[in-house]
Structure formats: C-alpha cells, structure tokens
C-alpha atoms as a PDB file:
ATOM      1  CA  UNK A   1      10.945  12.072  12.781  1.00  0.00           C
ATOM      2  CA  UNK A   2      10.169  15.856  13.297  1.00  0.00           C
ATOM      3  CA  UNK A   3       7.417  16.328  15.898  1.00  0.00           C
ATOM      4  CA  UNK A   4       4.221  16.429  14.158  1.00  0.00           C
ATOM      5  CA  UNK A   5       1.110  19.022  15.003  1.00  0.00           C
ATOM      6  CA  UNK A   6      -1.961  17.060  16.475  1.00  0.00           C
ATOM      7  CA  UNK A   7      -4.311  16.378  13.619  1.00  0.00           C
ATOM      8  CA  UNK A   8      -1.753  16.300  11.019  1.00  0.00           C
ATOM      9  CA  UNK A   9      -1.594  13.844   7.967  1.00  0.00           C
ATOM     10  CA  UNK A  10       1.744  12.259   7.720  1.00  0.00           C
ATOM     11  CA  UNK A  11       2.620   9.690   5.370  1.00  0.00           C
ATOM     12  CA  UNK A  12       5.805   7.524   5.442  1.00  0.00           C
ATOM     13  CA  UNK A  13       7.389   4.747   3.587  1.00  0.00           C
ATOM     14  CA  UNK A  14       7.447   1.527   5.752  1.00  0.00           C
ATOM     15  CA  UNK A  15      10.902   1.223   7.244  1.00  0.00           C
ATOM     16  CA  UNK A  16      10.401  -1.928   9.876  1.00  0.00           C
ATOM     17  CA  UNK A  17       7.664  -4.878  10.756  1.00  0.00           C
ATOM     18  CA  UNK A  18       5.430  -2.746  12.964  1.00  0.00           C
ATOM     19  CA  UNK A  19       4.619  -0.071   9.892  1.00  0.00           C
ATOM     20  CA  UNK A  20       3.866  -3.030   7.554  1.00  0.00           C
ATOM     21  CA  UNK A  21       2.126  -4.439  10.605  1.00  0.00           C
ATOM     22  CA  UNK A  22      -0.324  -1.724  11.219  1.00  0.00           C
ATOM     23  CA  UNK A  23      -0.882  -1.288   6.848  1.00  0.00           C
ATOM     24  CA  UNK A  24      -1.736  -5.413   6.922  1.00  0.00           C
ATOM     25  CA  UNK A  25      -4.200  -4.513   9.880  1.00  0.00           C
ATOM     26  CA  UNK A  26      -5.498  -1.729   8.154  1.00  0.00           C
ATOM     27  CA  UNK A  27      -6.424  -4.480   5.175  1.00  0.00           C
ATOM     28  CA  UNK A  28      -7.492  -6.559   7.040  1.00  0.00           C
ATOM     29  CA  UNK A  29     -10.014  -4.242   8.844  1.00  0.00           C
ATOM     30  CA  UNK A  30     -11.377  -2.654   5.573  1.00  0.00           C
ATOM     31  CA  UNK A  31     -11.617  -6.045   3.741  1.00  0.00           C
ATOM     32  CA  UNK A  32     -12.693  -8.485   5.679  1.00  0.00           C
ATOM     33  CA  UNK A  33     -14.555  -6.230   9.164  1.00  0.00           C
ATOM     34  CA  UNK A  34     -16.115  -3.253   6.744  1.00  0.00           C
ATOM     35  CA  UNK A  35     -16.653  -4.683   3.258  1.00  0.00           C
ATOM     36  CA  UNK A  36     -17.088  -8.204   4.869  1.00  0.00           C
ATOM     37  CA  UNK A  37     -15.027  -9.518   1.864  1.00  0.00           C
ATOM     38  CA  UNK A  38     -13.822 -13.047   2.327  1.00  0.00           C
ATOM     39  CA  UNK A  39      -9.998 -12.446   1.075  1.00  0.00           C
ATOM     40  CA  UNK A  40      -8.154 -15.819   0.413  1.00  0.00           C
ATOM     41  CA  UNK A  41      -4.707 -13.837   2.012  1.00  0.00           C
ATOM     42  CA  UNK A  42      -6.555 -13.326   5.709  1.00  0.00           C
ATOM     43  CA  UNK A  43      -5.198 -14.377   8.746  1.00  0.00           C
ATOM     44  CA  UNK A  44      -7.891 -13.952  10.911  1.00  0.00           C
ATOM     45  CA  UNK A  45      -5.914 -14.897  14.377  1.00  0.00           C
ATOM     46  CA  UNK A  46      -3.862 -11.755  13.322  1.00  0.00           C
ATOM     47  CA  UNK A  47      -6.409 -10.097  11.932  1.00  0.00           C
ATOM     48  CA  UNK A  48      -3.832  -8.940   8.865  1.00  0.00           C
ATOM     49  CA  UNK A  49      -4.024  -9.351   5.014  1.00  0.00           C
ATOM     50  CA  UNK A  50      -0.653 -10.028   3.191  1.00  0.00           C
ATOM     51  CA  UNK A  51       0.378 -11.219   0.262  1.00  0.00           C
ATOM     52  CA  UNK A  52       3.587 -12.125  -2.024  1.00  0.00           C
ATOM     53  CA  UNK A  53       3.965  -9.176  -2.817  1.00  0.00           C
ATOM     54  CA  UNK A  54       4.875  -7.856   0.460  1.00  0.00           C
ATOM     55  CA  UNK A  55       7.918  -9.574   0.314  1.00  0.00           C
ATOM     56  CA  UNK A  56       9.252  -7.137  -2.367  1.00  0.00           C
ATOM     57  CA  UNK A  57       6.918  -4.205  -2.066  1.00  0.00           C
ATOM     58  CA  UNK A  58       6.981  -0.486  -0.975  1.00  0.00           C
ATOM     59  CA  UNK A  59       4.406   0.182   1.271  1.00  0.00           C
ATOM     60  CA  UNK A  60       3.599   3.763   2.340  1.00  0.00           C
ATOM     61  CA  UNK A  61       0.703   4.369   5.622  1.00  0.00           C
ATOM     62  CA  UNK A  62      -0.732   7.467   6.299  1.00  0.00           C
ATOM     63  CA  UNK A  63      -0.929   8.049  10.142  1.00  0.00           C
ATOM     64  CA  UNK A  64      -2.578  10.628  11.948  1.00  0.00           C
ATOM     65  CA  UNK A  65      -2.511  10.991  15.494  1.00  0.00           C
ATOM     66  CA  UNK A  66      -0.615   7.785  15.929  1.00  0.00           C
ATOM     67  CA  UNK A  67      -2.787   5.870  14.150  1.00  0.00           C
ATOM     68  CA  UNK A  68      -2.497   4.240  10.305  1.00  0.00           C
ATOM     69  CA  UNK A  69      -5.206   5.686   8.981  1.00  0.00           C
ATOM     70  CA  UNK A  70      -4.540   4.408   5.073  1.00  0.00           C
ATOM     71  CA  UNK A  71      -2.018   2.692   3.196  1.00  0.00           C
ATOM     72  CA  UNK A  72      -0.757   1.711  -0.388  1.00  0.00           C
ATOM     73  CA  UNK A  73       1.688  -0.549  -2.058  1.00  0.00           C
ATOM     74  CA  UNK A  74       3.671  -0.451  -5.089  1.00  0.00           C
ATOM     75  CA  UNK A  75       6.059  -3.114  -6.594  1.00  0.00           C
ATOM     76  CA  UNK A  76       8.682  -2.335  -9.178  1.00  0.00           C
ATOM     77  CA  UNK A  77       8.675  -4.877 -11.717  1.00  0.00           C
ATOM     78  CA  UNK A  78      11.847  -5.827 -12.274  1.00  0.00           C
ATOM     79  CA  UNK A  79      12.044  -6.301  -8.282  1.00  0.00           C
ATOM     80  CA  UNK A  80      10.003  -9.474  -8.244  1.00  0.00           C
ATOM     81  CA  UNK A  81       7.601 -11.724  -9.207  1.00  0.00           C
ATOM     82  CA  UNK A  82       4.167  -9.751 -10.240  1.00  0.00           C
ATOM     83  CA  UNK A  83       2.587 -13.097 -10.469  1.00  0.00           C
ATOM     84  CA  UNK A  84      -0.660 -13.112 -12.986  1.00  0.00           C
ATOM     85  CA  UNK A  85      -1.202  -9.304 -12.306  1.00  0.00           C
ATOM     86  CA  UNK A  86       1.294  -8.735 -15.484  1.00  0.00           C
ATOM     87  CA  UNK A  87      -1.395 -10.752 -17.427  1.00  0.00           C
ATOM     88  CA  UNK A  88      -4.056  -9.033 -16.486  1.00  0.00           C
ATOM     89  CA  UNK A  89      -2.814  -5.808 -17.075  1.00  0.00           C
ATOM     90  CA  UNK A  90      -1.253  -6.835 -20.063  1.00  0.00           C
ATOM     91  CA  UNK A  91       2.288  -5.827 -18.970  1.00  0.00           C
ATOM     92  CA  UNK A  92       4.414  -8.105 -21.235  1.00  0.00           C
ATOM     93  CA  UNK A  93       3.338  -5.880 -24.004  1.00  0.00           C
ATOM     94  CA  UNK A  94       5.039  -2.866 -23.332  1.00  0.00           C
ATOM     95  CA  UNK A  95       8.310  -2.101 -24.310  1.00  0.00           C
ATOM     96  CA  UNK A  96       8.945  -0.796 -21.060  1.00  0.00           C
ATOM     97  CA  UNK A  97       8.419  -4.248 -19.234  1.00  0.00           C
ATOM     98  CA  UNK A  98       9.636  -5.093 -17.192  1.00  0.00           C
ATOM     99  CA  UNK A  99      12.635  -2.310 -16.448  1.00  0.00           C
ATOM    100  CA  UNK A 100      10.182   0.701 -16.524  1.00  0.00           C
ATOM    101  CA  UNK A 101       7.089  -0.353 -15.012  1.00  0.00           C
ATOM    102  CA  UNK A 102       5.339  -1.187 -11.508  1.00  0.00           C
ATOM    103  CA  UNK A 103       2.145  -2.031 -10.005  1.00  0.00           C
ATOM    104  CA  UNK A 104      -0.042  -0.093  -7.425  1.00  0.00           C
ATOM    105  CA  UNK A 105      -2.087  -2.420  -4.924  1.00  0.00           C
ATOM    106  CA  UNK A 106      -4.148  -2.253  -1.502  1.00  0.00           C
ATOM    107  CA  UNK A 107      -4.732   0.915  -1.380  1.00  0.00           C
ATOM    108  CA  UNK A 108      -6.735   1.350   1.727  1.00  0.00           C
ATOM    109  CA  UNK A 109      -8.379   4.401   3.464  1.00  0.00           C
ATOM    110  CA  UNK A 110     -10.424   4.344   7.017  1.00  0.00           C
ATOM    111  CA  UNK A 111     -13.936   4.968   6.461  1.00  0.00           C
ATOM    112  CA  UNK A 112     -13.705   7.541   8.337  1.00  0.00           C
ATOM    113  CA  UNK A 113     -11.191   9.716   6.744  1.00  0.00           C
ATOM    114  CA  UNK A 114     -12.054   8.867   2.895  1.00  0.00           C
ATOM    115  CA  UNK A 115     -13.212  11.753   1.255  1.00  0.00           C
ATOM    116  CA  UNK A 116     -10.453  13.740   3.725  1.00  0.00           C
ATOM    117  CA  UNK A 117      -6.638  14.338   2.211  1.00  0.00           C
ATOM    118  CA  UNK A 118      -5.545  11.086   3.139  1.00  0.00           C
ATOM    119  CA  UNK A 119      -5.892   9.677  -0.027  1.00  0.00           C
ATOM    120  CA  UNK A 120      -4.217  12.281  -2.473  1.00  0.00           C
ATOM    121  CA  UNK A 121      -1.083  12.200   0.087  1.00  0.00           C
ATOM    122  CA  UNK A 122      -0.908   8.595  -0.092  1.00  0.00           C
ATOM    123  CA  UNK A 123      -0.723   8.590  -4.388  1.00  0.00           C
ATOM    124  CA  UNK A 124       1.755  11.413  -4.253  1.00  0.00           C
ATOM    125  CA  UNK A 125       3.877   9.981  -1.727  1.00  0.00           C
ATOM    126  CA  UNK A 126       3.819   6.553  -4.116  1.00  0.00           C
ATOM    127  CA  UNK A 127       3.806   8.743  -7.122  1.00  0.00           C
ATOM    128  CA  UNK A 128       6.905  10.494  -6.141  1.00  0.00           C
ATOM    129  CA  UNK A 129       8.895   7.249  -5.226  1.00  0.00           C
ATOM    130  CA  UNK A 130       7.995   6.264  -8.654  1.00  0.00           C
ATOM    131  CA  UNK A 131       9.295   8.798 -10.601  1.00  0.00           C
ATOM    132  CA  UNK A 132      12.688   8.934  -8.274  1.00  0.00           C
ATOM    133  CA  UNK A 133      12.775   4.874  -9.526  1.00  0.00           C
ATOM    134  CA  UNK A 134      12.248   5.692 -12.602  1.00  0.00           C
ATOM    135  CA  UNK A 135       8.374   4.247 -13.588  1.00  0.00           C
END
C-alpha cells in the first residue's frame, strides 16, 4: 500500500484473516453493542458476527486512520451457496441466475462516520468489483 494522508478514507478488498477480522468486529459492534440486536451468528467471546457466507464472500472495509471504520460484503452467485436469500429475493426467476447475479450483505458504517463518505466509497468499491465480474 501507498502511504495514505492522515484522515483519509481508504477502502480495500479483504486480502487475509485480520481484514475480515476487523469487518466481523465491526458487525459485531454495530449489531449487537449499538443496535443491541440479538444476531443468531454472534460470538460474543470474540465479539465478531460471521456467517456462511463468509466462506465465499468479498468483503471490502473502509479504514481510516488505521481503523475499519465500515464494511460490506458481496457474494457472486454462482460462487456458493446463497442459502434462502435467493428465495427471498426471488432470484431463481431471473434469467440471469445464477451466472449473472450476486448479493450485497452487512453493510456496516460506525456511527460516527455515517452520514460522512464512507458509505458511497464502500458501494463503489463493491459496485466496481461487480461490474469487473460481470453482475
């Protein structure tokens, strides 16, 4: 990575355990500490949410200052197992299922910074991996 200017918004694609780390704290914080949600995917020793759809999914985290400030997932169909999010969002009906479409999930901001850029660099950063994978 190029050195960064303090204050800067920086988004990456998760590329090792600590980046998916810090997005599954980041969850877990929002979820369960702020909204005081009671999500069936907590570890609470941890203090992380995750899911099956890690295993096959593209998470991005915005950091700023060395610190994950938000983060968003997206899984490509045709990767994995969507599970019964292709019922609900009635994906078998399309004629581009399952080759041409993808799902966008835990999208997370810091209280603190929503309202701030975080969150338009985080769905053009997923946005733009989408269109280079064709969804």
């Amino acid at each position: 990575m190029s050195p960064v200017k303090a204050g800067a918004i920086e988004v990456y694609l998760c590329r090792n355990d600590e980046m998916l780390e810090s997005a599954k704290r980041l969850r877990y914080e929002v979820y369960c500490e702020e909204l005081r949600r009671n999500s069936p995917n907590a570890d609470h020793e941890k203090r992380t949410i995750s899911d099956d759809l890690d295993k096959f999914g593209h998470t991005f985290v915005a950091v700023q200052d060395g610190e994950t400030i938000g983060t968003i997932r997206g899984n490509i169909s045709f990767e994995g197992p969507l599970g019964m999010l292709q019922d609900l969002y009635g994906m078998n009906r399309s004629p581009h299922h399952p080759d041409g479409t993808s799902v966008v999930t835990k999208f997370v901001v810091r209280k603190s910074k929503r309202g701030s850029q975080v969150s338009y660099k985080l769905i053009s950063a997923l946005t733009r991996f989408g269109l280079r994978n064709n969804m």
